[in-house]
Protein backbone atom coordinates (compact mmCIF):
# COMPACT_ATOMS: atom_id res chain seq x y z
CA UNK A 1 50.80 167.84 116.36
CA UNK A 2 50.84 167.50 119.93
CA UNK A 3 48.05 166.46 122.39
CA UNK A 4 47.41 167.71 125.44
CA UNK A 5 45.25 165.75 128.00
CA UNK A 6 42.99 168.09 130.13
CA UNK A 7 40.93 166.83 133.21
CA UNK A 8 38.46 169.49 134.55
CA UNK A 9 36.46 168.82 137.72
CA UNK A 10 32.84 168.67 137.24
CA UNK A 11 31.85 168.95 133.56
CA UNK A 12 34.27 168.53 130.39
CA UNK A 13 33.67 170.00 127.30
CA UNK A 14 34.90 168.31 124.01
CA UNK A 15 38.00 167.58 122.01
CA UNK A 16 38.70 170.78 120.53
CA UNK A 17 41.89 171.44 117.95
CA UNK A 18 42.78 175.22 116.82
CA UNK A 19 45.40 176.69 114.53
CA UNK A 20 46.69 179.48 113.84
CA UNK A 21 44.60 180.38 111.24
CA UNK A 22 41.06 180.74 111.82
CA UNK A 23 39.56 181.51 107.62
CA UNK A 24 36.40 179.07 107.76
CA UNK A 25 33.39 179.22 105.53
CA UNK A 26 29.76 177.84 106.22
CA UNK A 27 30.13 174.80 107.79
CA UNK A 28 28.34 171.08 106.43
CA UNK A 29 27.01 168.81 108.80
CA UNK A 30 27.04 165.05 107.50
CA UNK A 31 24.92 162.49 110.04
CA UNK A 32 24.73 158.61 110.42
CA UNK A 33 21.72 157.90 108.72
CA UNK A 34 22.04 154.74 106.94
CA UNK A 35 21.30 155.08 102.85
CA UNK A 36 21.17 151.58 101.34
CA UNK A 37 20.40 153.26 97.86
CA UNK A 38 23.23 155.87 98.52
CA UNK A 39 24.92 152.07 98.94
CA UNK A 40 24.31 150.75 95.86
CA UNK A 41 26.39 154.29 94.62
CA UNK A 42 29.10 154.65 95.86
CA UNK A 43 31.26 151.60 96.74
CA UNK A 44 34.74 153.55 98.05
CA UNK A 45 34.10 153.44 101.69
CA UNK A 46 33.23 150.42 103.15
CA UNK A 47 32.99 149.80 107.23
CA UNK A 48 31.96 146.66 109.75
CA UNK A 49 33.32 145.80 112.91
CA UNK A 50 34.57 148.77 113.96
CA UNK A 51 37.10 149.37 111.12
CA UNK A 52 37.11 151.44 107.99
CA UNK A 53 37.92 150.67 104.35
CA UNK A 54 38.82 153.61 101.50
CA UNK A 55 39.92 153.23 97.89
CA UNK A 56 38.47 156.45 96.02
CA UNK A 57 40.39 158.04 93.12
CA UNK A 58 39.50 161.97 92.61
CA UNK A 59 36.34 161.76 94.42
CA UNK A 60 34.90 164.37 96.48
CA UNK A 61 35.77 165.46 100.15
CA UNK A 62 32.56 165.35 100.86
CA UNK A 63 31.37 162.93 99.10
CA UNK A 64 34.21 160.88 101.28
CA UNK A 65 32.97 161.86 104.68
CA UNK A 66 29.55 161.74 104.03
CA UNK A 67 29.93 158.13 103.02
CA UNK A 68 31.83 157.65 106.37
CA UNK A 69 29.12 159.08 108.19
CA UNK A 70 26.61 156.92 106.65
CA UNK A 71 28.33 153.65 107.13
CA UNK A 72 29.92 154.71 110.70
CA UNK A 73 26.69 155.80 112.44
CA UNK A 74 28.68 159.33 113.03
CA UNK A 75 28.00 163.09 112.56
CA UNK A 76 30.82 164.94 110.81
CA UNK A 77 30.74 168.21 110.54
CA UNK A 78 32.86 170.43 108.04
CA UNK A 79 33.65 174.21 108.45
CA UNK A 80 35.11 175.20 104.72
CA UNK A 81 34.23 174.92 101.41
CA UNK A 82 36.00 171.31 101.30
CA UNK A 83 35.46 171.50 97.45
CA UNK A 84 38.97 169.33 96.90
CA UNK A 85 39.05 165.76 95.28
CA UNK A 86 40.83 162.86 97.50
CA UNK A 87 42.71 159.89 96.13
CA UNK A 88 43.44 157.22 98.94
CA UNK A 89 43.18 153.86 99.62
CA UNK A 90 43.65 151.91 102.90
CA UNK A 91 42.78 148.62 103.79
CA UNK A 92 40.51 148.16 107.06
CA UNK A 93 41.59 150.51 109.77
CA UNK A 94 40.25 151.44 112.98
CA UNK A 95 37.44 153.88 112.34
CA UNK A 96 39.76 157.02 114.22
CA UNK A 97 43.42 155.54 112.46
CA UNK A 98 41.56 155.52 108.99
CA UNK A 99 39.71 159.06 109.67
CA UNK A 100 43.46 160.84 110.80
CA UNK A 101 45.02 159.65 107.33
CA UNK A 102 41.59 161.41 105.35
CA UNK A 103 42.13 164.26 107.47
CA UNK A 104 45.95 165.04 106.97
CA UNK A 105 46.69 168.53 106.65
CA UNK A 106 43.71 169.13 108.07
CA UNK A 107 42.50 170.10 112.01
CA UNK A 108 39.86 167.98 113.48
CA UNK A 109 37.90 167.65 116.44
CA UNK A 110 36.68 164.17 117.89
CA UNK A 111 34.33 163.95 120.26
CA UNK A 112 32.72 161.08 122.04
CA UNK A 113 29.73 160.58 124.32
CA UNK A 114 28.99 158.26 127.10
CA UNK A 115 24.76 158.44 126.85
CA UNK A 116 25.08 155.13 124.91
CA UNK A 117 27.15 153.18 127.60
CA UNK A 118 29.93 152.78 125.03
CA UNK A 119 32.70 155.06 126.36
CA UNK A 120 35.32 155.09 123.37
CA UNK A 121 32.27 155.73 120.97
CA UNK A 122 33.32 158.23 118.32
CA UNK A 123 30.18 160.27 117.73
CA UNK A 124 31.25 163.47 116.08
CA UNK A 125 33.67 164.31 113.80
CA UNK A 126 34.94 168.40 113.36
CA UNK A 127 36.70 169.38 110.68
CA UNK A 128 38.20 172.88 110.00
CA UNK A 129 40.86 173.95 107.11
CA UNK A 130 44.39 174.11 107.93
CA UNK A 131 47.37 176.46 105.95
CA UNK A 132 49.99 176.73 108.49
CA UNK A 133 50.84 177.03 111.94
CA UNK A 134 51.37 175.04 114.77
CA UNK A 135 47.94 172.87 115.67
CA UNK A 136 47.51 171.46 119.16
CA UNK A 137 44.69 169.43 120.80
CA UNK A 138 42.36 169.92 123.61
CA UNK A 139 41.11 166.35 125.22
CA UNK A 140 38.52 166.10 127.74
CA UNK A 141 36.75 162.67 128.47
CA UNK A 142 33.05 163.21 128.91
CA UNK A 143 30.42 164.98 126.95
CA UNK A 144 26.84 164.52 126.20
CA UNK A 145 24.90 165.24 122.97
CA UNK A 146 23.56 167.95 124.29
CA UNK A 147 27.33 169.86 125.19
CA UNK A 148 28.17 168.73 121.90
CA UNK A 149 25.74 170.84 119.75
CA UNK A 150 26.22 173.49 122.42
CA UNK A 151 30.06 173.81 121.64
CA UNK A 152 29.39 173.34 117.87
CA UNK A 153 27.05 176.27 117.92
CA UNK A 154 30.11 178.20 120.29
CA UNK A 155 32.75 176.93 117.38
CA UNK A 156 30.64 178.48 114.89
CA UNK A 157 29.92 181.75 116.40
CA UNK A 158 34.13 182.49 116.89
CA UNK A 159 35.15 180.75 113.64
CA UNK A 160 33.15 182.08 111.37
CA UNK A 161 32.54 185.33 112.75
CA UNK A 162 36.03 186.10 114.67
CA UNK A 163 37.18 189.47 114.47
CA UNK A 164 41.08 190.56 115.14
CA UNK A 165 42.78 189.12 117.71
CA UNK A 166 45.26 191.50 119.48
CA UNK A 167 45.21 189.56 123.24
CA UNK A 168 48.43 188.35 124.64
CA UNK A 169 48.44 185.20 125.64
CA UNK A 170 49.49 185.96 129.66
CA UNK A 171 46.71 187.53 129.56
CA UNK A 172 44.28 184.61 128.21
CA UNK A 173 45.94 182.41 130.41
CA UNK A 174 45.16 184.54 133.63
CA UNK A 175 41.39 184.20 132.33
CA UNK A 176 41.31 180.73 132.03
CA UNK A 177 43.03 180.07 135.06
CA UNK A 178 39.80 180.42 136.34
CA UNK A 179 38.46 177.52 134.64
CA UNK A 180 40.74 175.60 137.06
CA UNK A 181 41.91 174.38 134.69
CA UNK A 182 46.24 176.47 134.74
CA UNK A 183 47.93 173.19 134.56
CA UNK A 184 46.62 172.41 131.19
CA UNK A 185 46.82 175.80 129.89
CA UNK A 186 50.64 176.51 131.06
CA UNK A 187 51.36 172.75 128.96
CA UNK A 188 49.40 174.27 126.31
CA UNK A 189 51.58 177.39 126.27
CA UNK A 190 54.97 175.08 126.49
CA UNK A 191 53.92 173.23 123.63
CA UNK A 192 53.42 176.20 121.59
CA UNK A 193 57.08 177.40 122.26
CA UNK A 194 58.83 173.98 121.84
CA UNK A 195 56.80 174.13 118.22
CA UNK A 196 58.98 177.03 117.50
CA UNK A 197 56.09 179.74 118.55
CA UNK A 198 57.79 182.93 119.72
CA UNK A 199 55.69 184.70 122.61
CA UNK A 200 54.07 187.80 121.54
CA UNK A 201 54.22 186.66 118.05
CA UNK A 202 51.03 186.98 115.69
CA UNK A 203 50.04 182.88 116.21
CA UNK A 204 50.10 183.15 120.06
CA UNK A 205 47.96 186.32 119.59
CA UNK A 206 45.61 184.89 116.90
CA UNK A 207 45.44 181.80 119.60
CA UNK A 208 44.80 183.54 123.20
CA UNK A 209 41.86 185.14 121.33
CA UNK A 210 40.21 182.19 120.73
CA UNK A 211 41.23 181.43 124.42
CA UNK A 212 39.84 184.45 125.64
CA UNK A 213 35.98 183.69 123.32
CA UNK A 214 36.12 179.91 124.32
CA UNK A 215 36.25 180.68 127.65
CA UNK A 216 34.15 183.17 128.65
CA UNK A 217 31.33 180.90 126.36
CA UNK A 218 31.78 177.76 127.71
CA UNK A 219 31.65 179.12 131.46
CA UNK A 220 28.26 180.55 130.38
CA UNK A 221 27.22 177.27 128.59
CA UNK A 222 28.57 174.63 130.97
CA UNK A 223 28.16 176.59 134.43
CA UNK A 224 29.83 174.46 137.19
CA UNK A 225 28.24 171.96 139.17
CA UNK A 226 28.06 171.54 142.91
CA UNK A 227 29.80 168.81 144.32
């Protein structure tokens, strides 16, 4: 995986992590709203002081991360069917560490917000289902809850209702030059072809699609500011 650190001007949208293959169902949205009875159930995850505890034997995805939620004060959302069984066990990790070994295999989004005055908060987890290709990651620094459910409703419009991509990427990247943002996007394009990505090949086009959708919506969503 490689990780790309972006820095745009006035407003930064989220961490956002693509692959080459874009099959997602309906996705499940798991929030932090603490459950003591749901407690008393289920006795795999376990969290406090920041750090994160799992020893589950064939239990559910789900079940998993909607524990971690719970106990994590997080919103995680899921965008496939996530019907497989995990067995894993960890002792106390930091909550992000312990979240990247559940997630293996797997691309993920996090996203944090600084309306609480806690800058390194985790508050939202994205997870999408992975077969192959090359993944990469998106950073930004700051984004509020609002953004947040704005780019989940823009992931959900692409992902689950993409249609065929046929752009080159050249010409995504001449798009999203305009987001000032050409540094980041030529790394992003490097790091594709040291992965072993040929240009013109069906990943880069399957990719500058999504550059192209993302965007066009996030210009309309997150207009810039004036300085």
């Amino acid at each position: 995986m490689v990780s790309i650190l972006t820095h745009k001007k006035v407003l930064t949208f989220c961490l956002i992590l693509m692959s080459v293959n874009f099959s997602f169902h309906t996705g499940v949205s798991f929030s932090g709203e603490k459950d003591t009875s749901a407690d008393l159930k289920f006795s795999g995850v376990d969290f406090k002081n920041g750090l994160l505890k799992v020893s589950v034997d064939k239990q559910s995805f789900k079940k998993v991360m909607n524990e971690i939620a719970k106990k994590a004060d997080i919103q995680i959302l899921i965008y496939f069917a996530a019907e497989e069984e995990l067995t894993i066990g960890f002792d106390y990790l930091p909550l992000e560490k312990g979240l990247k070994r559940l997630l293996r295999g797997k691309n993920y989004a996090f996203c944090r917000s600084r309306e609480d005055q806690q800058p390194d908060r985790l508050t939202s987890v994205m997870v999408f289902n992975r077969e192959e290709g090359v993944s990469v990651v998106i950073k930004d620094e700051i984004m509020t809850l609002d953004q947040q459910q704005s780019l989940d409703e823009i992931l959900q419009k692409h992902f689950l209702n993409g249609g065929n991509p046929s752009k080159q990427f050249d010409e995504a990247l001449e798009k999203v030059i305009k987001m000032d943002i050409h540094k980041e996007v030529t790394d992003f394009k490097n790091a594709l072809y040291q992965s072993g990505v040929e240009a013109g090949s069906k990943e880069i086009r399957e990719i500058s699609a999504v550059f192209d959708k993302l965007q066009k919506d996030v210009e309309e969503t997150f207009p810039p500011l004036n300085n």
